[in-house]
C-alpha atoms as a PDB file:
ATOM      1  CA  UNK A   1      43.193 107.667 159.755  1.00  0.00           C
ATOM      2  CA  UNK A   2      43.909 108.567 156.388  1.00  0.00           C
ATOM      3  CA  UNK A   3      40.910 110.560 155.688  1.00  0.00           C
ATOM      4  CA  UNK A   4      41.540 112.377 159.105  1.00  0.00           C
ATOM      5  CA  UNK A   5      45.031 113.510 157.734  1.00  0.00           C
ATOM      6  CA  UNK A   6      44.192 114.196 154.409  1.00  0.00           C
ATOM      7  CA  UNK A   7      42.084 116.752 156.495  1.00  0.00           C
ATOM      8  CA  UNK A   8      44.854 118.207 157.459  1.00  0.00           C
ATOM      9  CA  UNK A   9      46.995 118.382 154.447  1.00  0.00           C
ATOM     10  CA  UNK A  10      43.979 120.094 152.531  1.00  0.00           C
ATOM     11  CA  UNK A  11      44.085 122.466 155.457  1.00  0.00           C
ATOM     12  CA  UNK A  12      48.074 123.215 154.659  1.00  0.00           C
ATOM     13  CA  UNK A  13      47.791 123.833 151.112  1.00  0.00           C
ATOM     14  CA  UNK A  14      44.725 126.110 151.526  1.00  0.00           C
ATOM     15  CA  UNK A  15      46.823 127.995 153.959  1.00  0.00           C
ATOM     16  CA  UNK A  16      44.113 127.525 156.840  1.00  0.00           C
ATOM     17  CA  UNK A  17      45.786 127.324 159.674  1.00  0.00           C
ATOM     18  CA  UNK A  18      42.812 126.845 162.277  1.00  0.00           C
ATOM     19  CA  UNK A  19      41.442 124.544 160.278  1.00  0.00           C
ATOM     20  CA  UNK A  20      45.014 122.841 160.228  1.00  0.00           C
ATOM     21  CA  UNK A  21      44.966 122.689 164.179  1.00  0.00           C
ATOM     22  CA  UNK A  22      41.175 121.847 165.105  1.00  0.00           C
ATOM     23  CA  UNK A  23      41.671 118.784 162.334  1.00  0.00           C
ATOM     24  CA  UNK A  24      44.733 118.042 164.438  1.00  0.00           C
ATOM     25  CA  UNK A  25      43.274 118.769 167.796  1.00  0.00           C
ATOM     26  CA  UNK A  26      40.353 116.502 166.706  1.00  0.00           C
ATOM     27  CA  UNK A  27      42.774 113.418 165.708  1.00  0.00           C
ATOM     28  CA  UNK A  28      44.373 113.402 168.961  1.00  0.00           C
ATOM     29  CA  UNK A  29      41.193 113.616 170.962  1.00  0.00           C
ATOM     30  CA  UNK A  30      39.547 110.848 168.806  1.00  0.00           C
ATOM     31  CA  UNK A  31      42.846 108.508 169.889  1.00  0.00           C
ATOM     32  CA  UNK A  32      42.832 109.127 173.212  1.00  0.00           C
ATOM     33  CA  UNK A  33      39.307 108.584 173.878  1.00  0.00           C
ATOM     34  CA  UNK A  34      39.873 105.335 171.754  1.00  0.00           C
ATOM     35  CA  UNK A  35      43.124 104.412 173.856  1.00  0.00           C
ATOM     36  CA  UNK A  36      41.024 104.832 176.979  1.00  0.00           C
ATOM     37  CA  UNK A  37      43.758 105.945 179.221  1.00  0.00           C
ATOM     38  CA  UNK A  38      45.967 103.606 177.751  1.00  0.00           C
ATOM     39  CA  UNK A  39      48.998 105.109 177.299  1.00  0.00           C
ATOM     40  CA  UNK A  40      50.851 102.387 175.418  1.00  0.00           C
ATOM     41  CA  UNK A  41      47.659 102.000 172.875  1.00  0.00           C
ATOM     42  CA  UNK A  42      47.723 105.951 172.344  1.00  0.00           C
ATOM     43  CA  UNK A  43      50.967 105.398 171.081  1.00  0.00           C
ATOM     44  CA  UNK A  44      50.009 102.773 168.703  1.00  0.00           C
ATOM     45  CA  UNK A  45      47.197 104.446 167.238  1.00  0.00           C
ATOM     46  CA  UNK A  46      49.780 108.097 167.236  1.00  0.00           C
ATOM     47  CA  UNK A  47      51.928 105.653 165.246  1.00  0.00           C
ATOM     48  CA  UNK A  48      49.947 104.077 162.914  1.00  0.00           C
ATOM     49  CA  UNK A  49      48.405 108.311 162.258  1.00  0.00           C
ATOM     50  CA  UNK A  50      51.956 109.045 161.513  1.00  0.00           C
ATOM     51  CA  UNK A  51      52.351 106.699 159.408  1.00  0.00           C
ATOM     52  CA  UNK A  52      48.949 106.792 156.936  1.00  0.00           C
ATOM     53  CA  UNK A  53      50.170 110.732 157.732  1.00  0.00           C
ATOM     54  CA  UNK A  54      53.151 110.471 155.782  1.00  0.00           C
ATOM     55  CA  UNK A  55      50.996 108.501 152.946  1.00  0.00           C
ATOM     56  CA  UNK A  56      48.493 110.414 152.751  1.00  0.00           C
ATOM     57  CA  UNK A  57      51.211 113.810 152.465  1.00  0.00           C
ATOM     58  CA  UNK A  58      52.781 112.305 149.787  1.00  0.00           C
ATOM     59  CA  UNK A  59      50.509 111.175 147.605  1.00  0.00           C
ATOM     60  CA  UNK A  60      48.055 114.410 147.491  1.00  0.00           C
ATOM     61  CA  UNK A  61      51.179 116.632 147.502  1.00  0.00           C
ATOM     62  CA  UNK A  62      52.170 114.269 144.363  1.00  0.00           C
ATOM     63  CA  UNK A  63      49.092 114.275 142.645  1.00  0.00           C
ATOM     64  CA  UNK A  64      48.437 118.200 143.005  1.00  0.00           C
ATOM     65  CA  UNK A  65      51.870 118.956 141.733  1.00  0.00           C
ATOM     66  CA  UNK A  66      51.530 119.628 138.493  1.00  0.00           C
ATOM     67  CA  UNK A  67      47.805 121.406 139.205  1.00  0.00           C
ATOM     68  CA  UNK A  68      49.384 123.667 141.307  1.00  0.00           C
ATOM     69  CA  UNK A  69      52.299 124.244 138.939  1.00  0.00           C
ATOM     70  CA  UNK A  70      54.965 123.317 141.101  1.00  0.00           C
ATOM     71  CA  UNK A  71      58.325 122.209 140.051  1.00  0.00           C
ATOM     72  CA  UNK A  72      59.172 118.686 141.872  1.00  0.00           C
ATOM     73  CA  UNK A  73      61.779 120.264 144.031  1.00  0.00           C
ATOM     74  CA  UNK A  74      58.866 122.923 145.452  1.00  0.00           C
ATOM     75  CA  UNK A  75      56.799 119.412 145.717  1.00  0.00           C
ATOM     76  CA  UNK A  76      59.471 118.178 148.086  1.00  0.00           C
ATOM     77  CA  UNK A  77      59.678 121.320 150.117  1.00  0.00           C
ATOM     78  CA  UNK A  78      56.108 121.295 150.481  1.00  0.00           C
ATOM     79  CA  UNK A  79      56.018 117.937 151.728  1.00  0.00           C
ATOM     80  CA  UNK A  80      59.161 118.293 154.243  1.00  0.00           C
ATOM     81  CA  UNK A  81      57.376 121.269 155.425  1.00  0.00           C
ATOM     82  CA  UNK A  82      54.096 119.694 156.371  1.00  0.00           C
ATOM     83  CA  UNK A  83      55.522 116.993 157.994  1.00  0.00           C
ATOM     84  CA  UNK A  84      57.804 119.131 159.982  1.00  0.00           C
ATOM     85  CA  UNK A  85      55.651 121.348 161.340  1.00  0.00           C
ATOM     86  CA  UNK A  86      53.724 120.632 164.910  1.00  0.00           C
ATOM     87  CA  UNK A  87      51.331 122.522 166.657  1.00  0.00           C
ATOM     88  CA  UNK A  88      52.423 122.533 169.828  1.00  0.00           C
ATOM     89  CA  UNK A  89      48.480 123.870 171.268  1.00  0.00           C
ATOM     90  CA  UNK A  90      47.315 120.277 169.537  1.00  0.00           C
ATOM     91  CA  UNK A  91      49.045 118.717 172.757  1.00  0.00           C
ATOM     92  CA  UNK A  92      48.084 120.215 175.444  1.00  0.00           C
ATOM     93  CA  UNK A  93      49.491 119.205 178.995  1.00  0.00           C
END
């Protein structure tokens, strides 16, 4: 899970935004074939993505800080936007 997000958060700083979705795309197929129609254990494993998500967003945003010459309050920014954004076409009905 954390390898599939840090995916995506490599995807966000490059600025690749299909690259961004089909990593995203590709987490949520991989759980629901996992969850096997199970909505409850979808959930769980949505959940536990979140979570190593917001792990993962932190600590590469962190650790590339300074590389990237960011000030810490660009760092935060950074980070609220990546975990703000959703791509609605990830999900579809």
């Amino acid at each position: 899970m954390t390898r599939a997000h840090a995916g995506i958060v490599t995807a966000f700083v490059a600025g690749d935004e299909a690259a961004r979705s089909q990593q995203v795309a590709s987490i949520v197929r991989d759980h629901a074939r996992t969850a096997a129609g199970d909505p409850a254990a979808f959930a769980v494993l949505m959940g536990k993505q979140v979570e190593a998500g917001a792990v993962v967003t932190y600590t590469v945003l962190r650790s590339l800080a300074k590389r990237l010459g960011l000030t810490d309050a660009e760092t935060q920014e950074i980070i609220a936007q990546a975990v703000a954004q959703v791509d609605e076409t990830a999900f579809p009905e």
